[in-house]
C-alpha atoms as a PDB file:
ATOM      1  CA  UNK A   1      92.753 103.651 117.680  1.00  0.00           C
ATOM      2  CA  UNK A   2      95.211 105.199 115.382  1.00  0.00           C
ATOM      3  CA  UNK A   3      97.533 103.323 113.072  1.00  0.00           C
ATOM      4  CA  UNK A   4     100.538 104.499 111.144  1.00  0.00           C
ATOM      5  CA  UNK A   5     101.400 102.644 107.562  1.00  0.00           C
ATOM      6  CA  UNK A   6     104.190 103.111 104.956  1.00  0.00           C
ATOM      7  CA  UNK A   7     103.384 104.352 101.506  1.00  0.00           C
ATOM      8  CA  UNK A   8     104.491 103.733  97.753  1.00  0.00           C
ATOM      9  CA  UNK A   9     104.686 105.191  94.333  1.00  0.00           C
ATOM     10  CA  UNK A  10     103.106 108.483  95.602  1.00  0.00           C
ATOM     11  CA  UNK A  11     104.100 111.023  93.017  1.00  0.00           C
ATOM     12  CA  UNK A  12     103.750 114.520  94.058  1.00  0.00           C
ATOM     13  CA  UNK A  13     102.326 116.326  97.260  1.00  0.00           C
ATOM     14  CA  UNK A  14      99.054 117.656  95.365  1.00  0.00           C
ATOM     15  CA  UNK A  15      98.041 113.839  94.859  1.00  0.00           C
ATOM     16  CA  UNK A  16      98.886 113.144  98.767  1.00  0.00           C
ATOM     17  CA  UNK A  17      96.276 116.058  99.271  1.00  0.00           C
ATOM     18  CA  UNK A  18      93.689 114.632  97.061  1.00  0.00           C
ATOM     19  CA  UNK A  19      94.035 111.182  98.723  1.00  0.00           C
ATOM     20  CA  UNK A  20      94.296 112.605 101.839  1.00  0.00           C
ATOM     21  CA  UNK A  21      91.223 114.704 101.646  1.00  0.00           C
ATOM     22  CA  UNK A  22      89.381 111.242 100.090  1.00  0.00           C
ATOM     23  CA  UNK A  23      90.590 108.996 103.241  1.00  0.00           C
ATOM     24  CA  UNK A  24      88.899 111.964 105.835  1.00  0.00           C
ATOM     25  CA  UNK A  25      85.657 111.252 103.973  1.00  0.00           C
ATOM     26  CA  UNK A  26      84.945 108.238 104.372  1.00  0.00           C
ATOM     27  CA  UNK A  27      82.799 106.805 107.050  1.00  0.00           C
ATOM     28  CA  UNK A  28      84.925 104.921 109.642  1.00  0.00           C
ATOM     29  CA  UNK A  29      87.379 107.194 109.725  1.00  0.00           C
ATOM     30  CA  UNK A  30      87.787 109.745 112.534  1.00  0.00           C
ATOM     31  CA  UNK A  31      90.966 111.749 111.339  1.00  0.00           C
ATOM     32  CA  UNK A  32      93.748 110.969 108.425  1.00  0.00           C
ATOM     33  CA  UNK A  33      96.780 112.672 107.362  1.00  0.00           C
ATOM     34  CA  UNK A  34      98.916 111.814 104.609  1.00  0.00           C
ATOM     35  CA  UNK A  35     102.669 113.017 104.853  1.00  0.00           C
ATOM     36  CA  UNK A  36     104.159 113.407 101.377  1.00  0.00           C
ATOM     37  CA  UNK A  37     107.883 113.823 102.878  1.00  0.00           C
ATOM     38  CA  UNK A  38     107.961 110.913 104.985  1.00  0.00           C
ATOM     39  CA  UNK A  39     105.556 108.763 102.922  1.00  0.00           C
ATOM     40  CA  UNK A  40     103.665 108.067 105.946  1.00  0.00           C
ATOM     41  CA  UNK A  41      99.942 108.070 106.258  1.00  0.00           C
ATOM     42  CA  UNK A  42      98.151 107.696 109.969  1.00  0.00           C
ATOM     43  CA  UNK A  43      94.771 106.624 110.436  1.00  0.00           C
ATOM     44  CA  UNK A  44      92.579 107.193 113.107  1.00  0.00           C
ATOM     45  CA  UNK A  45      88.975 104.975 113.397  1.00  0.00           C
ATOM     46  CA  UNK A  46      87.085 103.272 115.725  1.00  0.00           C
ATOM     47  CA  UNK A  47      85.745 101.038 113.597  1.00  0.00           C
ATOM     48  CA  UNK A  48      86.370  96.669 114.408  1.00  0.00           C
ATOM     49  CA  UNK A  49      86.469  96.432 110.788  1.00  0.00           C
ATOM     50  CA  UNK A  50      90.391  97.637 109.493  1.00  0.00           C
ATOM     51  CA  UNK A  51      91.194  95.201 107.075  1.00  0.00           C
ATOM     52  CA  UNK A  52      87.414  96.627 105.474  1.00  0.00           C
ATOM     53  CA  UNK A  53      88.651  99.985 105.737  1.00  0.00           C
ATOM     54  CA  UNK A  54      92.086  99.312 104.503  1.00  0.00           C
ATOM     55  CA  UNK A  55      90.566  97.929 101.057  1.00  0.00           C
ATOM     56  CA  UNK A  56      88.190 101.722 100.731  1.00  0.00           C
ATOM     57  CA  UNK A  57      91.407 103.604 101.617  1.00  0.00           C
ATOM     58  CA  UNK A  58      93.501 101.577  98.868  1.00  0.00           C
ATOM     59  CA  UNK A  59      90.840 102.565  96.503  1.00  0.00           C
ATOM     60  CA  UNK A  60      91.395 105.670  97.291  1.00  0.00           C
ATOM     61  CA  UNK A  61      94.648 105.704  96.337  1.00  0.00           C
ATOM     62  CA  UNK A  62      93.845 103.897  93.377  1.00  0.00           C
ATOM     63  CA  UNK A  63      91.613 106.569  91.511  1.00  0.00           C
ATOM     64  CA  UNK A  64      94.321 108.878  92.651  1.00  0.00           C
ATOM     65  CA  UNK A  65      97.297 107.428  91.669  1.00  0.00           C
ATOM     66  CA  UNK A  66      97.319 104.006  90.421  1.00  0.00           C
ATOM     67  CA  UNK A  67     100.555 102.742  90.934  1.00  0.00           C
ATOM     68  CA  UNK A  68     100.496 103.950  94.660  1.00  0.00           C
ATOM     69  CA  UNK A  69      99.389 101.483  97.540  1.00  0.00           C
ATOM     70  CA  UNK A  70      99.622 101.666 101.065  1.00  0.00           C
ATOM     71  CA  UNK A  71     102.175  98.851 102.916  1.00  0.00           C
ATOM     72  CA  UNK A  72      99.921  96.853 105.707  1.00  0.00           C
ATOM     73  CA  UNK A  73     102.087  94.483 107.709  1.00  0.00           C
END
């Protein structure tokens, strides 16, 4: 399933790399991208388990850039 989410605060394109690069290593997820012009960031997993997955990818973000967060409706 893949799943497309708004994002905040994200300073500069080199931190959307670094975040980007940390979201593709972690377990349940198949395939991310991060888009620093459009702010978007699309997930792709299989996993049941999103809103676990959500919370690893915001803590991503986090040790990234702190003030940045990714918008789940």
């Amino acid at each position: 399933m893949k799943k497309t989410y708004r994002v905040e605060n994200l300073c500069c394109a080199n931190c959307a790399a670094k975040i980007e690069r940390a979201i593709n290593k972690l377990d349940a997820v198949s395939q991310a991208t991060l888009n620093f012009m459009t702010l978007r960031l699309t997930v792709e997993s299989e996993t049941e388990n999103w809103d676990g997955m959500m919370q690893e990818i915001q803590k991503a973000f986090s040790k990234v850039e702190p003030k940045s967060k990714v918008i789940v409706k």
